[in-house]
C-alpha atoms as a PDB file:
ATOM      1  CA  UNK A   1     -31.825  48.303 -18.905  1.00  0.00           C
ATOM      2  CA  UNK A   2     -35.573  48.170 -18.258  1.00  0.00           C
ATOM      3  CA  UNK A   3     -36.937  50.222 -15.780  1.00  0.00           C
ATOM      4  CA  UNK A   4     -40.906  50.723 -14.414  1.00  0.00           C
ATOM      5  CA  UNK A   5     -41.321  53.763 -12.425  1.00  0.00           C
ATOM      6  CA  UNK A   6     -43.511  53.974  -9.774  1.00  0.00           C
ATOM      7  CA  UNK A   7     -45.446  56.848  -8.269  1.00  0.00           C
ATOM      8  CA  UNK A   8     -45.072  55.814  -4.487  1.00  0.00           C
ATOM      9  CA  UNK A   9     -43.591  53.838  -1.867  1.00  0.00           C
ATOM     10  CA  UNK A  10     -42.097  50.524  -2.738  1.00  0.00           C
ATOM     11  CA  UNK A  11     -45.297  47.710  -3.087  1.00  0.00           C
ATOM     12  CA  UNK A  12     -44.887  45.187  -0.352  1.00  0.00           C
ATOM     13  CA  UNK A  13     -47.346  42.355   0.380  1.00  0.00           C
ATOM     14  CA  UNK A  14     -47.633  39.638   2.798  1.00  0.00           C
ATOM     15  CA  UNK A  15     -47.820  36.339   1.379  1.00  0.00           C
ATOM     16  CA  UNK A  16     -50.892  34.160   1.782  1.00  0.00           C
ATOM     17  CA  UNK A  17     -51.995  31.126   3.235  1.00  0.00           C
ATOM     18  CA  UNK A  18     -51.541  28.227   0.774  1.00  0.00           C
ATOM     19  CA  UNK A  19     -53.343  24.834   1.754  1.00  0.00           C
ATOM     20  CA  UNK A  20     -50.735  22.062   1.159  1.00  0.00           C
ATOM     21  CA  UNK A  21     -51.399  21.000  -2.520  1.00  0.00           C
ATOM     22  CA  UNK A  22     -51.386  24.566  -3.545  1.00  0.00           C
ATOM     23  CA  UNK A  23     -48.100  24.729  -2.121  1.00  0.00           C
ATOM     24  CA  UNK A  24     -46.397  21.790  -3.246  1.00  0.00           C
ATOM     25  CA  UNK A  25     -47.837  22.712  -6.833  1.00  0.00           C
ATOM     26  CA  UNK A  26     -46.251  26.382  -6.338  1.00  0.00           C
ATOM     27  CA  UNK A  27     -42.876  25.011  -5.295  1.00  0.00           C
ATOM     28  CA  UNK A  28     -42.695  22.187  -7.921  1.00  0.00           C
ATOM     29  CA  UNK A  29     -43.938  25.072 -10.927  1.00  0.00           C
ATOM     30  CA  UNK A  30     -40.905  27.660  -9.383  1.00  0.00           C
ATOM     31  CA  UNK A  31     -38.409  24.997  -8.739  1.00  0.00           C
ATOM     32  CA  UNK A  32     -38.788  23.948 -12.627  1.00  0.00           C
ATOM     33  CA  UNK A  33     -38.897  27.639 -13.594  1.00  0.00           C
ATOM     34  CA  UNK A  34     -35.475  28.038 -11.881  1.00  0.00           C
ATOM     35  CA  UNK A  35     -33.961  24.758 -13.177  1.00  0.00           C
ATOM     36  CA  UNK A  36     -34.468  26.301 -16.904  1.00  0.00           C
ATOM     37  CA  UNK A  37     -33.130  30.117 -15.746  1.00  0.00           C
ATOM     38  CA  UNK A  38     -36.146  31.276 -16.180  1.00  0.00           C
ATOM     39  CA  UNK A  39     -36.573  32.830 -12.522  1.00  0.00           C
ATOM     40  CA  UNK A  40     -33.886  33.145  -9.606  1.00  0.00           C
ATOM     41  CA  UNK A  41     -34.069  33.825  -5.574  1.00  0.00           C
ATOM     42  CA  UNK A  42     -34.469  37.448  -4.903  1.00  0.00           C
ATOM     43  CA  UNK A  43     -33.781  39.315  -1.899  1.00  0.00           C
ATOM     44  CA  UNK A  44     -35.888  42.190  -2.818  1.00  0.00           C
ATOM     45  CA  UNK A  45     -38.317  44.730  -0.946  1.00  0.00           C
ATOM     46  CA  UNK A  46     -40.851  44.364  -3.869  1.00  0.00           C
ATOM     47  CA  UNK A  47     -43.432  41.662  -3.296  1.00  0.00           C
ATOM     48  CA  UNK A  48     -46.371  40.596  -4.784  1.00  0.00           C
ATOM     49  CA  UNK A  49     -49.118  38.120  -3.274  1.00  0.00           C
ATOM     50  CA  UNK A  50     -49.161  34.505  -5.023  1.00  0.00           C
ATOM     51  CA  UNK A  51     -52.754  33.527  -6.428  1.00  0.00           C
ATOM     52  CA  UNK A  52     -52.971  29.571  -7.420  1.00  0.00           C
ATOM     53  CA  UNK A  53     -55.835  29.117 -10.351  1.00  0.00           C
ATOM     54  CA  UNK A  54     -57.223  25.939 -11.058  1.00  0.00           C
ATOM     55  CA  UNK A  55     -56.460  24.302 -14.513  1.00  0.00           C
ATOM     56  CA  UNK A  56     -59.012  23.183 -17.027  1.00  0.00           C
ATOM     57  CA  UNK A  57     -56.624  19.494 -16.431  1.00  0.00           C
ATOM     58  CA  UNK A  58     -56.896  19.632 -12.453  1.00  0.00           C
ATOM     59  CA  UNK A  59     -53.510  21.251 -11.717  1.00  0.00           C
ATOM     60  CA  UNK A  60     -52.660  24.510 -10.754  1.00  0.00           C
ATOM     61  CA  UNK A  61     -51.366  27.428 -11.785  1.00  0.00           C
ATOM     62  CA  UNK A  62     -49.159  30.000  -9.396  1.00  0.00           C
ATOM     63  CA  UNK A  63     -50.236  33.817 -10.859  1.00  0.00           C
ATOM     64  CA  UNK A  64     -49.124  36.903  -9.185  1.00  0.00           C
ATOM     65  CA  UNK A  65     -51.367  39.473  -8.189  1.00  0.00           C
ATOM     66  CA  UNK A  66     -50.021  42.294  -8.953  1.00  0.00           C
ATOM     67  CA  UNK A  67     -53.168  44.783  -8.381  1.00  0.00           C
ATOM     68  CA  UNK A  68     -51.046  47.145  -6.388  1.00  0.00           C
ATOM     69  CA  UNK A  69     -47.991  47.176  -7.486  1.00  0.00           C
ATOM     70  CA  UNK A  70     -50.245  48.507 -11.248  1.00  0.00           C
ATOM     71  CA  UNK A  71     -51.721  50.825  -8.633  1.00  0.00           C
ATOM     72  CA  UNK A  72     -48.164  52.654  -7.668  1.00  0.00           C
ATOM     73  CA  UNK A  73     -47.216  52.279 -11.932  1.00  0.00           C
ATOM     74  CA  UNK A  74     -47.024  55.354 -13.196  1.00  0.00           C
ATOM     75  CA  UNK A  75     -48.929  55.384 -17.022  1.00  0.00           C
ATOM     76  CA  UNK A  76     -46.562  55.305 -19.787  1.00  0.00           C
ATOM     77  CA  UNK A  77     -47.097  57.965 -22.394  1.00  0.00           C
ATOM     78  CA  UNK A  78     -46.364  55.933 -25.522  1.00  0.00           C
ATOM     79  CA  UNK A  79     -48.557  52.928 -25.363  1.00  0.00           C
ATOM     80  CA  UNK A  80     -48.018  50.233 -27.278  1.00  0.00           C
ATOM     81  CA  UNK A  81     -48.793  50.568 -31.346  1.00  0.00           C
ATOM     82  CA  UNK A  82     -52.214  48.735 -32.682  1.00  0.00           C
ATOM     83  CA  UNK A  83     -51.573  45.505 -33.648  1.00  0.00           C
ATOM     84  CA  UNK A  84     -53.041  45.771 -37.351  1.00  0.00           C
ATOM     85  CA  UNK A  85     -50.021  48.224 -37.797  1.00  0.00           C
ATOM     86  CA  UNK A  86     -47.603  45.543 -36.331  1.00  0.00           C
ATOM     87  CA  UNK A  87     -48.819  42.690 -38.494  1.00  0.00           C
ATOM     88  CA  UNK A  88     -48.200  45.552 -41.804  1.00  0.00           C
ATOM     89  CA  UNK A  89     -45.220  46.185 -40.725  1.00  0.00           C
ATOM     90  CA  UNK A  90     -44.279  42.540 -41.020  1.00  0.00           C
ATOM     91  CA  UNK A  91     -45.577  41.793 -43.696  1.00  0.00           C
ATOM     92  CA  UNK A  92     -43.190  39.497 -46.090  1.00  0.00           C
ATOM     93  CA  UNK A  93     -40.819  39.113 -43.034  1.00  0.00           C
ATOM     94  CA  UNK A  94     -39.509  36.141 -41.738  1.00  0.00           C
ATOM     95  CA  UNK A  95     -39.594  35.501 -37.902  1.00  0.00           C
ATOM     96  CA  UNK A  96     -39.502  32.881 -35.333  1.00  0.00           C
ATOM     97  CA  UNK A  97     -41.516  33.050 -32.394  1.00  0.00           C
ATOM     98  CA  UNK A  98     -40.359  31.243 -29.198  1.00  0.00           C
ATOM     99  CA  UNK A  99     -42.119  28.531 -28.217  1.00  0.00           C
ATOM    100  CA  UNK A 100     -42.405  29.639 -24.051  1.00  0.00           C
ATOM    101  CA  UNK A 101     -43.053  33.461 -24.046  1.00  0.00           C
ATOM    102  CA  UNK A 102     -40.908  34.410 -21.256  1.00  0.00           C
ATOM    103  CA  UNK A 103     -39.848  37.687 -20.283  1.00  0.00           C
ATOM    104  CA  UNK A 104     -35.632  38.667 -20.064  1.00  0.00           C
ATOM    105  CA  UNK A 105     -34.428  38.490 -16.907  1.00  0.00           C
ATOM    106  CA  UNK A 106     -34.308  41.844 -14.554  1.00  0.00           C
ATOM    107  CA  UNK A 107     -31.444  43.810 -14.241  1.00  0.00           C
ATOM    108  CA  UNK A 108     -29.508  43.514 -11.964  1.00  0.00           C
ATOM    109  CA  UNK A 109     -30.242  46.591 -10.302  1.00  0.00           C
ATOM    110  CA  UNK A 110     -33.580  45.431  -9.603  1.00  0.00           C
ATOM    111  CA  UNK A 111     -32.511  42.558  -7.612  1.00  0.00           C
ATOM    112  CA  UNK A 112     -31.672  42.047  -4.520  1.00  0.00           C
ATOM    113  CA  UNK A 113     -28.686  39.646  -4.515  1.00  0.00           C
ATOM    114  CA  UNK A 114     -26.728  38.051  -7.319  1.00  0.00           C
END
């Protein structure tokens, strides 16, 4: 199970204004996200503005902003290993690397209906 404790009150944030094309991008983008299983409704107390960013190609692309919820995150005493010792370590390995970088789903303790 994967668990990020927190060093406050739960982070909740009021969702902002979207002009019309921001929002139909947003909905298509989270629509298609849940088609593949990638994402799923949640009934949860956590919430996190939406930011839309402007692509290089003219369409958008729906980023959270998660400023205070990484605010409330408590640090994690064993940080992540330096990548030079990553890449040694797999050296003469063979792996395959997913083409969409996604990350597992939450547990279900984290979420607020199935």
């Amino acid at each position: 199970m994967h668990y990020i404790p927190t060093s406050g009150p739960l982070v909740h944030a009021r969702a902002r204004r979207l002009d019309h094309d921001k929002l139909s991008a947003a909905k298509a983008e989270f629509e298609e996200l849940e088609r593949l299983g990638i994402v799923r409704s949640s009934s949860s107390p956590w919430s996190s503005p939406l930011h839309i960013v402007k692509k290089t190609n003219g369409g958008w692309r729906p980023c959270g902003d998660y400023r205070w919820l990484n605010d409330e995150t408590k640090d994690d005493r064993y940080p992540l290993p330096h990548i030079q010792d990553l890449n040694a370590n797999l050296r003469g390995n063979i792996f395959q690397a997913r083409s969409r970088p996604w990350l597992p789903p939450n547990p279900s303790c984290s979420r607020g209906h199935p």
